[in-house]
Every structure is written in structure tokens, then in C-alpha cells.
Protein backbone atom coordinates (compact mmCIF):
# COMPACT_ATOMS: atom_id res chain seq x y z
CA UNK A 1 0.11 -39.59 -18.52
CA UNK A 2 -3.16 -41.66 -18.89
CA UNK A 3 -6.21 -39.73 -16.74
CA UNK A 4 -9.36 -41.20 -16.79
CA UNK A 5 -11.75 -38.87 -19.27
CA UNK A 6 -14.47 -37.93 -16.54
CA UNK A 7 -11.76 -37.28 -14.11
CA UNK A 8 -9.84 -34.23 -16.61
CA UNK A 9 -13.67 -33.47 -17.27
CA UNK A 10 -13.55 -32.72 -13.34
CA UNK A 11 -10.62 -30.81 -13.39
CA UNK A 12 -11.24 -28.80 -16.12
CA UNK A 13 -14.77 -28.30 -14.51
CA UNK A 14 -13.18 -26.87 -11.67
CA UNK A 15 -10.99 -24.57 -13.78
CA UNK A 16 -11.11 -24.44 -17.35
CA UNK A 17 -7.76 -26.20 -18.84
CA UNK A 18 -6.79 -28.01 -16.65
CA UNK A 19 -7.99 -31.01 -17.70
CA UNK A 20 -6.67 -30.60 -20.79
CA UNK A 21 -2.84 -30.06 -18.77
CA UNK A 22 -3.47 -33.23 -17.39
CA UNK A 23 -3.93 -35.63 -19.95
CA UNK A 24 -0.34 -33.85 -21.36
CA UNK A 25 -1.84 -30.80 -23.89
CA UNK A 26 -0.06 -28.33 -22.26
CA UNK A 27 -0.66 -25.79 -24.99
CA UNK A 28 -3.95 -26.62 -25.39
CA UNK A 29 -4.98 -26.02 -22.00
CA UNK A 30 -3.04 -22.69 -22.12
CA UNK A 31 -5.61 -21.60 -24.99
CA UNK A 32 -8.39 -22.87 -22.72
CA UNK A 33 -7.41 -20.99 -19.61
CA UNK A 34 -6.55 -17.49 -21.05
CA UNK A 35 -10.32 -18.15 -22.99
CA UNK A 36 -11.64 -18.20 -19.66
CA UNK A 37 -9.69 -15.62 -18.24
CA UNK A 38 -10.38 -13.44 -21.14
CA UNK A 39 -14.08 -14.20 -20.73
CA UNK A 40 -14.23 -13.09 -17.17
CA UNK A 41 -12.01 -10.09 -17.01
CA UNK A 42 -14.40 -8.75 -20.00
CA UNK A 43 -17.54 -9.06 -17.78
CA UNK A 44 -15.14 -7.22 -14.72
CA UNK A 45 -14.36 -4.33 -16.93
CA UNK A 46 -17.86 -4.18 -17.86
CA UNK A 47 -19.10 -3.60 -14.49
CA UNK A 48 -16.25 -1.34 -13.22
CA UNK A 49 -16.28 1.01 -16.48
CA UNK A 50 -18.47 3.52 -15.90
CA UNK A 51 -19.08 3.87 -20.03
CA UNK A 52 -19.39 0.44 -20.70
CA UNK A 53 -23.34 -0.12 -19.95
CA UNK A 54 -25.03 -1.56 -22.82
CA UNK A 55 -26.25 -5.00 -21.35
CA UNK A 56 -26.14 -7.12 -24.33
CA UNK A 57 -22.08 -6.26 -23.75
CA UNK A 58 -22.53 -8.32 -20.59
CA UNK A 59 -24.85 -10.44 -21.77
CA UNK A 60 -22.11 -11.93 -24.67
CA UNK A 61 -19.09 -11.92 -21.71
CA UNK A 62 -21.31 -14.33 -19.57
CA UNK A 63 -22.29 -16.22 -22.51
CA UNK A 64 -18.52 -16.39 -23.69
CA UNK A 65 -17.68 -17.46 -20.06
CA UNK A 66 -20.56 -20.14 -19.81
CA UNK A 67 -19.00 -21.60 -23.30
CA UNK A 68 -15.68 -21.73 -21.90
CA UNK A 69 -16.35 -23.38 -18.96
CA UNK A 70 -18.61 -25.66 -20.86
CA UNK A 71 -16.88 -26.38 -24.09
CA UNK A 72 -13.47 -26.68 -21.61
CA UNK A 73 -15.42 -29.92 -20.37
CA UNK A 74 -16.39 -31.32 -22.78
CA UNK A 75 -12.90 -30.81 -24.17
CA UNK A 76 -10.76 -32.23 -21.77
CA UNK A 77 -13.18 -35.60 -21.64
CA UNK A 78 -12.23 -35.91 -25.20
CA UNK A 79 -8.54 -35.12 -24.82
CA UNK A 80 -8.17 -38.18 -22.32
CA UNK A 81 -10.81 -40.21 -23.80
CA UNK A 82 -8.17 -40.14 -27.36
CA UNK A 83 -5.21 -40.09 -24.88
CA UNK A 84 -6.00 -43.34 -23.69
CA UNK A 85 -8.71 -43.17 -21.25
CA UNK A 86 -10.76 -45.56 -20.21
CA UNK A 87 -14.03 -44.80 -22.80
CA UNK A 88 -16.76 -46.28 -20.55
CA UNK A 89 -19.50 -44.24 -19.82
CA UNK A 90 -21.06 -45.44 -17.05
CA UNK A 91 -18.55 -45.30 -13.90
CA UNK A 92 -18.15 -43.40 -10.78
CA UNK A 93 -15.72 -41.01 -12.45
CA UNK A 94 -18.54 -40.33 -14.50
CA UNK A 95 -20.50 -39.72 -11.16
CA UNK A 96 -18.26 -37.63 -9.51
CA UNK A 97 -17.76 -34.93 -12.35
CA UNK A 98 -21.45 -35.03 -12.71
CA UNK A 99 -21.84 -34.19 -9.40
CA UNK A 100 -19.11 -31.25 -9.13
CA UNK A 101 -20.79 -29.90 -12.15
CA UNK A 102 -24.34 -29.73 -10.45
CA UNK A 103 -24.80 -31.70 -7.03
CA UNK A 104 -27.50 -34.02 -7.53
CA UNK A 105 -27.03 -34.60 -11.27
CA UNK A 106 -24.23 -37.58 -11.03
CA UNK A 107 -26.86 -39.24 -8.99
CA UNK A 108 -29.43 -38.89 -11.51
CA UNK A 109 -26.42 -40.48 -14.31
CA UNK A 110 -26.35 -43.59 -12.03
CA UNK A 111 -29.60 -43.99 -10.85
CA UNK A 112 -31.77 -43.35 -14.50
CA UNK A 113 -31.86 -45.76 -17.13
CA UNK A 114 -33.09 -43.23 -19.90
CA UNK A 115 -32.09 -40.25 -20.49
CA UNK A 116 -34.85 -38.24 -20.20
CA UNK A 117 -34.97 -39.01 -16.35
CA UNK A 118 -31.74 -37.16 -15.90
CA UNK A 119 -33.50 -33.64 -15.51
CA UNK A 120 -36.14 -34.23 -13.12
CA UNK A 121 -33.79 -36.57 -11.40
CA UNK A 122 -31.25 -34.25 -10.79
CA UNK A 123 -33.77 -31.20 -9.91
CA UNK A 124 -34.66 -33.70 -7.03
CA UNK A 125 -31.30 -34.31 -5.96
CA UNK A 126 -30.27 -30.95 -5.98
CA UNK A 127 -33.10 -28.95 -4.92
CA UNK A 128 -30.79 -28.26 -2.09
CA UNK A 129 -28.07 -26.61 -3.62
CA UNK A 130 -30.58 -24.28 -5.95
CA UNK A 131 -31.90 -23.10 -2.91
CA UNK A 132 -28.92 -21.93 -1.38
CA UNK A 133 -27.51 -20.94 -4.64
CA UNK A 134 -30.36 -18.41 -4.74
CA UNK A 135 -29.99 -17.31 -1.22
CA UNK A 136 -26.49 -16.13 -2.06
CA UNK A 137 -27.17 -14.69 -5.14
CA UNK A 138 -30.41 -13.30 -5.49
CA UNK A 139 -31.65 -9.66 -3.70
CA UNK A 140 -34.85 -11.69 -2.57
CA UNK A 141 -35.44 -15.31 -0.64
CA UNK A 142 -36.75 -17.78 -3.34
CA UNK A 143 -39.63 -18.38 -1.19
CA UNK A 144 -41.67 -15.37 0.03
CA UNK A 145 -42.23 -16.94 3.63
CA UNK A 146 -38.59 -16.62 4.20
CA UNK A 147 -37.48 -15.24 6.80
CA UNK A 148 -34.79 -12.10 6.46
CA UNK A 149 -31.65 -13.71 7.73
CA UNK A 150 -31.72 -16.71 5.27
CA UNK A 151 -30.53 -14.04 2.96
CA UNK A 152 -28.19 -12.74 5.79
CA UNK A 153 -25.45 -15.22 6.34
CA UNK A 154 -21.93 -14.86 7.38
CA UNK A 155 -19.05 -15.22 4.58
CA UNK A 156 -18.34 -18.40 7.07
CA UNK A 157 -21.38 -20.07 7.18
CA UNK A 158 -22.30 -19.15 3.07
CA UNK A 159 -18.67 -20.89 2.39
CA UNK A 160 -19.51 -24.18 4.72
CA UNK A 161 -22.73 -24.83 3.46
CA UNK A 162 -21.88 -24.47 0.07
CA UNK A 163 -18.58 -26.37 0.03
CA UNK A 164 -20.33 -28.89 2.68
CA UNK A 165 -23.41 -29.59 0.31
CA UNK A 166 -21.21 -29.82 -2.57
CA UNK A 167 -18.40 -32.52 -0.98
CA UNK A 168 -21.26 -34.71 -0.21
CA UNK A 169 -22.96 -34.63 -3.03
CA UNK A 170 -19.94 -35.61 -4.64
CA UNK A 171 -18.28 -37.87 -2.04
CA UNK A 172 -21.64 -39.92 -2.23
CA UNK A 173 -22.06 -40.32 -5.73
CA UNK A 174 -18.50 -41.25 -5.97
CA UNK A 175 -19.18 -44.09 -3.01
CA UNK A 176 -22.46 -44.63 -4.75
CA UNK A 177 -20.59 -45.41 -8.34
CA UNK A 178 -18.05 -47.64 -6.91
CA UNK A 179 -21.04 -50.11 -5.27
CA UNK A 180 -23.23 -49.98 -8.27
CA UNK A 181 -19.77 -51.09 -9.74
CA UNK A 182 -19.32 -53.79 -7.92
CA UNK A 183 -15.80 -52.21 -6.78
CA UNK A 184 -13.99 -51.87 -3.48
CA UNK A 185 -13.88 -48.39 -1.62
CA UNK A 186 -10.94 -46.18 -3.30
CA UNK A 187 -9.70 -42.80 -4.16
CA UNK A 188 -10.25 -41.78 -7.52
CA UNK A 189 -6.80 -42.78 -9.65
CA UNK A 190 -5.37 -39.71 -9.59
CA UNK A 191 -1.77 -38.42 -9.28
CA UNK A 192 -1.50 -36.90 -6.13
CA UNK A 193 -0.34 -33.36 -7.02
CA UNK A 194 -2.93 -33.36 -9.35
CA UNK A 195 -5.29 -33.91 -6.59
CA UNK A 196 -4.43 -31.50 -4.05
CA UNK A 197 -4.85 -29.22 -6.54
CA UNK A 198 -8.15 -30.06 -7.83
CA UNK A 199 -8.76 -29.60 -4.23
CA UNK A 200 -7.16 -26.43 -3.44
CA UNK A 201 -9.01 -25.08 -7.02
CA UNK A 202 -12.51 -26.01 -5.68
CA UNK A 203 -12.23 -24.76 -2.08
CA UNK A 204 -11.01 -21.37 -3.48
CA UNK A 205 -14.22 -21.38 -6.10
CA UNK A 206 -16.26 -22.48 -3.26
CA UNK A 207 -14.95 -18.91 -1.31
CA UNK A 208 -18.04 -16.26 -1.06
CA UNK A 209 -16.63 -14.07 -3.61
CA UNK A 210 -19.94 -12.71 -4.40
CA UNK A 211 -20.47 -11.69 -0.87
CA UNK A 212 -17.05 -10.37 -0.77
CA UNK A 213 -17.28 -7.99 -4.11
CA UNK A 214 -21.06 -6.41 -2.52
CA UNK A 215 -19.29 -5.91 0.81
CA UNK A 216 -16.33 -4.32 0.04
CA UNK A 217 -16.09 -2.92 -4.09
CA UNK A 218 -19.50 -3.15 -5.86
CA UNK A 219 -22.90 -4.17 -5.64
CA UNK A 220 -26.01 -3.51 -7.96
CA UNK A 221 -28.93 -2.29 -6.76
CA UNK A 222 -32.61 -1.87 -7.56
CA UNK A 223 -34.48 1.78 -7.09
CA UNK A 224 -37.41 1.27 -4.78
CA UNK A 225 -39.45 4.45 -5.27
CA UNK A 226 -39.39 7.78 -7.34
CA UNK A 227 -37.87 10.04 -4.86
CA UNK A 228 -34.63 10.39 -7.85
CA UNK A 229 -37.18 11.52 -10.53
CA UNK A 230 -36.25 12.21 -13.26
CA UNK A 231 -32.45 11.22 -12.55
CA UNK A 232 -33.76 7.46 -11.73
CA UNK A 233 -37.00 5.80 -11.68
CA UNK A 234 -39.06 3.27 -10.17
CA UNK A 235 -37.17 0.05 -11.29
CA UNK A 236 -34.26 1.39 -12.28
CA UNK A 237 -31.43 -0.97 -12.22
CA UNK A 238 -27.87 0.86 -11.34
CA UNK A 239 -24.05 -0.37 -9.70
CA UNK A 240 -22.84 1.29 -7.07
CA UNK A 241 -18.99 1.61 -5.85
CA UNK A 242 -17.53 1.29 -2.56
CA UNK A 243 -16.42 4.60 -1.10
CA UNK A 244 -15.57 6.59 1.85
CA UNK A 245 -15.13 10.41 0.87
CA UNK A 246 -18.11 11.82 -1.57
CA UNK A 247 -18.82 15.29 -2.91
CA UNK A 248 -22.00 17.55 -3.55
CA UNK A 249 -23.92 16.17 -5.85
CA UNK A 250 -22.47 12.03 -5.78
CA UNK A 251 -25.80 9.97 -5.96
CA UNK A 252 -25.21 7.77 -2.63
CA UNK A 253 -26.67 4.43 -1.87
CA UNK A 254 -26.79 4.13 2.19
CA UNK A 255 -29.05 2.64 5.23
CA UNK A 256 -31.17 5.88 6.91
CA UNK A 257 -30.81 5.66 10.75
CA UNK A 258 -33.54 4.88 11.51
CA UNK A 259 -34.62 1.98 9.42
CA UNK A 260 -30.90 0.20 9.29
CA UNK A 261 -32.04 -2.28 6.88
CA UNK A 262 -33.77 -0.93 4.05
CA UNK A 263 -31.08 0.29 1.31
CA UNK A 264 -31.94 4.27 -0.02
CA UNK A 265 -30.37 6.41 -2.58
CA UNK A 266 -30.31 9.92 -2.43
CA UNK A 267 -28.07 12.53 -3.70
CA UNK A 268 -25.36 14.67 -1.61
CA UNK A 269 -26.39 17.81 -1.08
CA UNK A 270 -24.79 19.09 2.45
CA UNK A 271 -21.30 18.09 3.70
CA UNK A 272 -19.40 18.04 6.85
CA UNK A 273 -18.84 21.24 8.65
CA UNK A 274 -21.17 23.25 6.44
CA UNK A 275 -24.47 24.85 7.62
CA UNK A 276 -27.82 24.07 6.02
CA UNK A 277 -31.11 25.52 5.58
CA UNK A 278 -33.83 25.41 2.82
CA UNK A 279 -35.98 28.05 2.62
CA UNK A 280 -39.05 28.01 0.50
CA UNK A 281 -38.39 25.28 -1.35
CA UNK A 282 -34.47 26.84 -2.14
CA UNK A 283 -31.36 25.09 -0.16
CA UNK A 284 -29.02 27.54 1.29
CA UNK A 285 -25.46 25.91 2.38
CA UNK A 286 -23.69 28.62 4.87
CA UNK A 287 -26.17 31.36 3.87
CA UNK A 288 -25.26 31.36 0.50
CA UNK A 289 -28.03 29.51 -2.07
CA UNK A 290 -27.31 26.58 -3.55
CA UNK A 291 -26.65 26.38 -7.33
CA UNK A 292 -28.83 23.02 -7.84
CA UNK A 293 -29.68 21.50 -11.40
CA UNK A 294 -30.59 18.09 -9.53
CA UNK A 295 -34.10 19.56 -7.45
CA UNK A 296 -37.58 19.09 -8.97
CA UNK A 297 -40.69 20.72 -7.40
CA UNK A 298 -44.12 19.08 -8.69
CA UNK A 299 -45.97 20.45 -5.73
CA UNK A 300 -45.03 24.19 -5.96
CA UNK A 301 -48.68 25.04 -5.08
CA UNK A 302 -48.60 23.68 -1.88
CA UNK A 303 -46.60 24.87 0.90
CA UNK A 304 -45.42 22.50 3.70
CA UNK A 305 -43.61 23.42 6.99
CA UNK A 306 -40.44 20.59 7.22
CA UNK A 307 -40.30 19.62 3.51
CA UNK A 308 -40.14 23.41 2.20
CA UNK A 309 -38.43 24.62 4.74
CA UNK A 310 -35.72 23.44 7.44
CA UNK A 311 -34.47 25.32 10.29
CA UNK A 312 -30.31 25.81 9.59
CA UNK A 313 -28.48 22.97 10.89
CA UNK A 314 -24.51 22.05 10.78
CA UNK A 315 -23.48 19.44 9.13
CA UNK A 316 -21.85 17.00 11.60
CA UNK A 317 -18.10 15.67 10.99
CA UNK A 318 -18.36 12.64 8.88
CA UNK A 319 -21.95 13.03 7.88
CA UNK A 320 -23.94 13.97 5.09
CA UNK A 321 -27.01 15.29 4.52
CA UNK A 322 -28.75 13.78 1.65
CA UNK A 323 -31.91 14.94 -0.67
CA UNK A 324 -34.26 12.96 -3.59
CA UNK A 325 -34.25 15.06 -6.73
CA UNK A 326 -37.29 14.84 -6.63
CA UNK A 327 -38.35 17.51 -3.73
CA UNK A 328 -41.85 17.28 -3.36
CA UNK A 329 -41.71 13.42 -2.62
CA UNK A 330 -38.62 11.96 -1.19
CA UNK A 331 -37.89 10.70 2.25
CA UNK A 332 -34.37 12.42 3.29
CA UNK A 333 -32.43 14.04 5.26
CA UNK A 334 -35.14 16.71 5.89
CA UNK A 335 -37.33 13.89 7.73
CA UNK A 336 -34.50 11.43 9.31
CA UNK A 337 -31.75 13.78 9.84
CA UNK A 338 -28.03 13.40 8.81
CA UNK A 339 -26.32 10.38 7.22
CA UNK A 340 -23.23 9.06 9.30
CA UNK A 341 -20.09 8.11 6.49
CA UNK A 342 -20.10 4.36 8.26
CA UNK A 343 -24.03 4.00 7.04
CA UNK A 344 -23.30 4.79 3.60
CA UNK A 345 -22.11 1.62 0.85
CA UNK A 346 -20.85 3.67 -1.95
CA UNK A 347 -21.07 6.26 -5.02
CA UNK A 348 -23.45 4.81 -7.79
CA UNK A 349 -21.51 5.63 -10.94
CA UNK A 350 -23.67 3.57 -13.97
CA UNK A 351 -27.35 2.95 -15.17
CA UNK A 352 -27.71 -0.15 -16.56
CA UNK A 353 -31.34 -0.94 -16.75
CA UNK A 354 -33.36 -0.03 -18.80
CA UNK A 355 -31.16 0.04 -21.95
CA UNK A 356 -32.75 3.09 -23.73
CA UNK A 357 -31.73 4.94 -20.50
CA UNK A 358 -28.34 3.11 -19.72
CA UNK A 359 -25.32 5.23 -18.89
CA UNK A 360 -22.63 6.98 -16.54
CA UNK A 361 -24.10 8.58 -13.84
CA UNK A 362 -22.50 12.18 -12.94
């Protein structure tokens, strides 16, 4: 089967190998797709292993995935281009790939003359898609004047904008190609089960995954303050696991109620059912003290009434109530009361910034 080399670019763009399947190496795309499989389930187990947290670790399994996806690419233009392919350069196949690869950036191939237009070219042309890309990916708007909801959006609206802005940069510079061509209006010359699945392949890498994986199994998160001292510190860098259930002593990440959307971390200290009091500076948990290797004092010289001592309180069902390690400075559960189970994201369970610190957390 003859495929035109930018078109099993495209596929293989959209998953690695399958360009490479197209243009008849079977086998060879096989090698290409467990690569990238490989690649990315290395990075997964990174994250989820609690052990795992030297960063250079993930540093090589994104690197090995960026060369996969890459060097798949290039690959599969190759592949066709020896297979039969048409060898021009210049052609709206060439614009399309170009364009799934980084929406503006097939534009840029058409419209520049020299090579060294390309990049600012296609930083014009897609200045669009950077800016959402960094909406969806990054803790903070790329512009400061931002408002909070443009890094707020529904899994919906993420998924349509992204798949929206990248069909028309595509669909454009394929149009856009075909004119500078001096050709008729057509559908790429593709067979069309290969097609529907390059189509089916990019609306399912187009899903918010991203958003899906912080809402509902991990997220990482930055600390804000010192309140963990010496546990964590100011700029810490840590993941966090999606849980339900936790235990005295889990290190929590959760939204205090009354400030919904700021993200805190504290440690567990009281749990449901059980009654709580501290008492100069010492927690009691049903009357009994508290064994606790997680409190620092700092401030032992001064005394003050709500921080060194709470009146006993009961745990409520399904709520926690939560302390910094560090005593003498945290905002908790002694100032904004218990933590419902529904306002809490998950268990931190690994340090990963800064390396000479990086580790499990227990």
C-alpha cells in the first residue's frame, strides 16, 4: 500500500507506529508502539511509586517519550517516502502533519520561503494554542491579569477548545495547501479505515486526560507556606493520591471551609468520633495524650489562648481535624474548625522537589 510520506508522518504523529503500519512495516511499527508504550508507562510508575522520586528518573522517561514520538515521525515519513511515496516536499500533506504536530506551524511551511521564518511564523500562528495549552497544564494563568476561571474550565469545554483549535488549524492549512497547489478541494488520499482511525486516535488524545488524572487519582502540588516545618518547606514540590478513608498522622492536601479555593496541607491528627483537646501546647484525643513525633513548638515562651489550647471538641462523622507540624505557626483546624472527608483531594505519599530532600512520605 502506497501512503503519501507526510500523511504516515500524521499518523504516526498521532500515535507512534502507526505510520509505519501503514505504509506495510507491520513489525516495525510494533517496535515503535511498545517504544512508546514503554516510554510512558515508565513515567506512570514513576509518579505512582512512592520510592521512585529521583527526578532525573522522570526527567529520562519524558525525554525517552519525546524521542519516540519524535523519531516515530520522522520514521514513518521515511518508510513511505522509500515505499513509494510521493517525495515532494512542499504539499498540503506536508501542511496538514505540520499542523497536527503544532497548530500554526504547517502554515508557517507554506507561507515562508526560508527556513528561518518557520519559528517566528509558527509562534504567530499558534499563539493560540500555547495559551490554552498552558491554561490546562500549568498551576498558574500565563498572564498574571487572568482572571481565576480561565484556569477553571469544564473537562467539556477544555476538550472543545482544544480539539476545535486544533481541526482548524489543520483543516485550513490543508485547504490552504491544496490552493497554493493549484488543486481542487479533496480529502487527503487516504484509505478509509485508515482514516477513521486517525480520527478516532486524535479525538481520544484530544480527551482532558490531564484534568481527569488531578480530579480523580493524582495531582502534584506546590507547599505555600511553612506551617509543615520541618516535614515540608516553603516550595516544596510533592504528589498527592486520591483518597477517601485516612489515618492519624496521613499528610492531607484539602480546601479549609472557609476559603474553598485555596489548596492546604496539613497532617491528620483527630478522627471521626474521637474527642479533642490540646492543652498547653500537648493534644489530648479522648483524654488520653497524644503520642506525637510530627509537632514542633518554636514559640514555647509565649503562651496563646486558641493556638495552645482548645476547648475539647468531638470529632464529627466524616471529618477530620487537621494540624501543621509546625505548632507555633500553622493555620488549622484550631482556627477554621473541622475538615469535612468531601473537602479533602487525597493522601500525599512522595517528595519530589528538591532532590537532596526527595522521598516517600510516611
Amino acid at each position: 500500500m502506497i501512503v503519501h510520506p507526510w500523511l504516515a508522518a500524521a499518523l504516526s504523529l498521532l500515535l507512534p507506529g502507526l505510520g509505519q503500519i501503514a505504509a506495510g512495516r507491520r513489525l516495525r511499527g510494533l517496535i515503535w508502539v511498545l517504544l512508546c508504550a514503554g516510554s510512558l508507562a515508565g513515567f506512570l510508575w514513576w509518579i505512582l511509586d512512592p520510592v521512585r522520586s529521583n527526578v532525573a528518573e522522570a526527567g529520562f522517561w519524558l525525554i525517552a517519550l519525546g524521542a519516540t514520538e519524535l523519531g516515530s515521525w520522522v520514521d514513518a515519513y521515511w518508510v513511505a517516502r522509500r515505499a513509494g511515496g510521493a517525495p515532494e516536499l512542499k504539499s498540503p500533506e506536508g501542511a496538514l502533519a505540520l499542523s497536527i504536530f503544532f497548530p500554526g506551524l504547517g502554515h508557517a511551511y507554506l507561507w515562508a520561503r526560508r527556513w528561518w521564518l518557520w519559528p517566528p511564523l509558527a509562534l504567530v500562528c499558534g499563539l493560540p494554542g500555547l495559551l490554552l495549552m498552558a491554561v490546562l497544564a500549568l498551576e498558574e494563568p500565563p498572564v498574571a491579569a487572568w482572571p481565576a476561571w480561565a484556569l477553571h474550565w469544564p473537562g467539556w469545554a477544555a476538550f472543545a477548545a482544544s480539539a476545535g483549535l486544533s481541526a482548524a488549524a489543520a483543516s485550513h492549512a490543508w485547504r490552504l495547501g491544496l490552493r497554493r497547489a493549484g488543486q481542487p478541494l479533496r480529502r487527503p488520499e487516504l484509505a478509509l479505515p485508515w482514516l477513521g482511525l486517525a480520527v478516532a486516535v486524535w479525538l481520544t488524545a484530544e480527551l482532558p486526560w490531564e484534568a481527569w488524572l488531578k480530579d480523580h487519582l493524582i495531582r502534584s502540588f506546590r507547599i505555600p507556606s511553612a506551617s509543615m516545618e520541618p516535614t515540608l518547606r516553603e516550595g516544596d514540590r510533592l504528589w498527592a493520591r486520591r483518597a477517601t478513608t485516612f489515618s492519624r498522622g496521613d499528610i492531607v492536601v484539602f480546601r479549609p471551609p472557609d476559603r474553598p479555593q485555596e489548596d492546604y496541607i496539613k497532617r491528620v491528627i483527630g478522627l471521626p468520633g474521637e474527642r479533642i483537646e490540646v492543652r498547653r501546647q500537648r493534644v489530648y484525643i479522648d483524654g488520653k495524650p497524644l503520642a506525637d513525633p510530627w509537632g514542633v513548638h518554636r514559640d514555647a515562651g509565649r503562651r496563646q489562648p486558641g493556638r495552645d489550647d482548645v476547648m475539647p471538641l468531638t470529632v464529627p462523622e466524616a471529618s477530620y481535624f487537621v494540624m501543621g507540624d509546625n505548632r507555633d505557626n500553622s493555620r488549622d483546624s484550631r482556627y477554621f474548625g473541622f475538615v469535612p472527608v468531601e473537602s479533602v483531594y487525597g493522601r500525599a505519599y512522595k517528595l519530589y522537589w528538591p532532590r537532596a530532600r526527595s522521598g516517600p512520605l510516611k
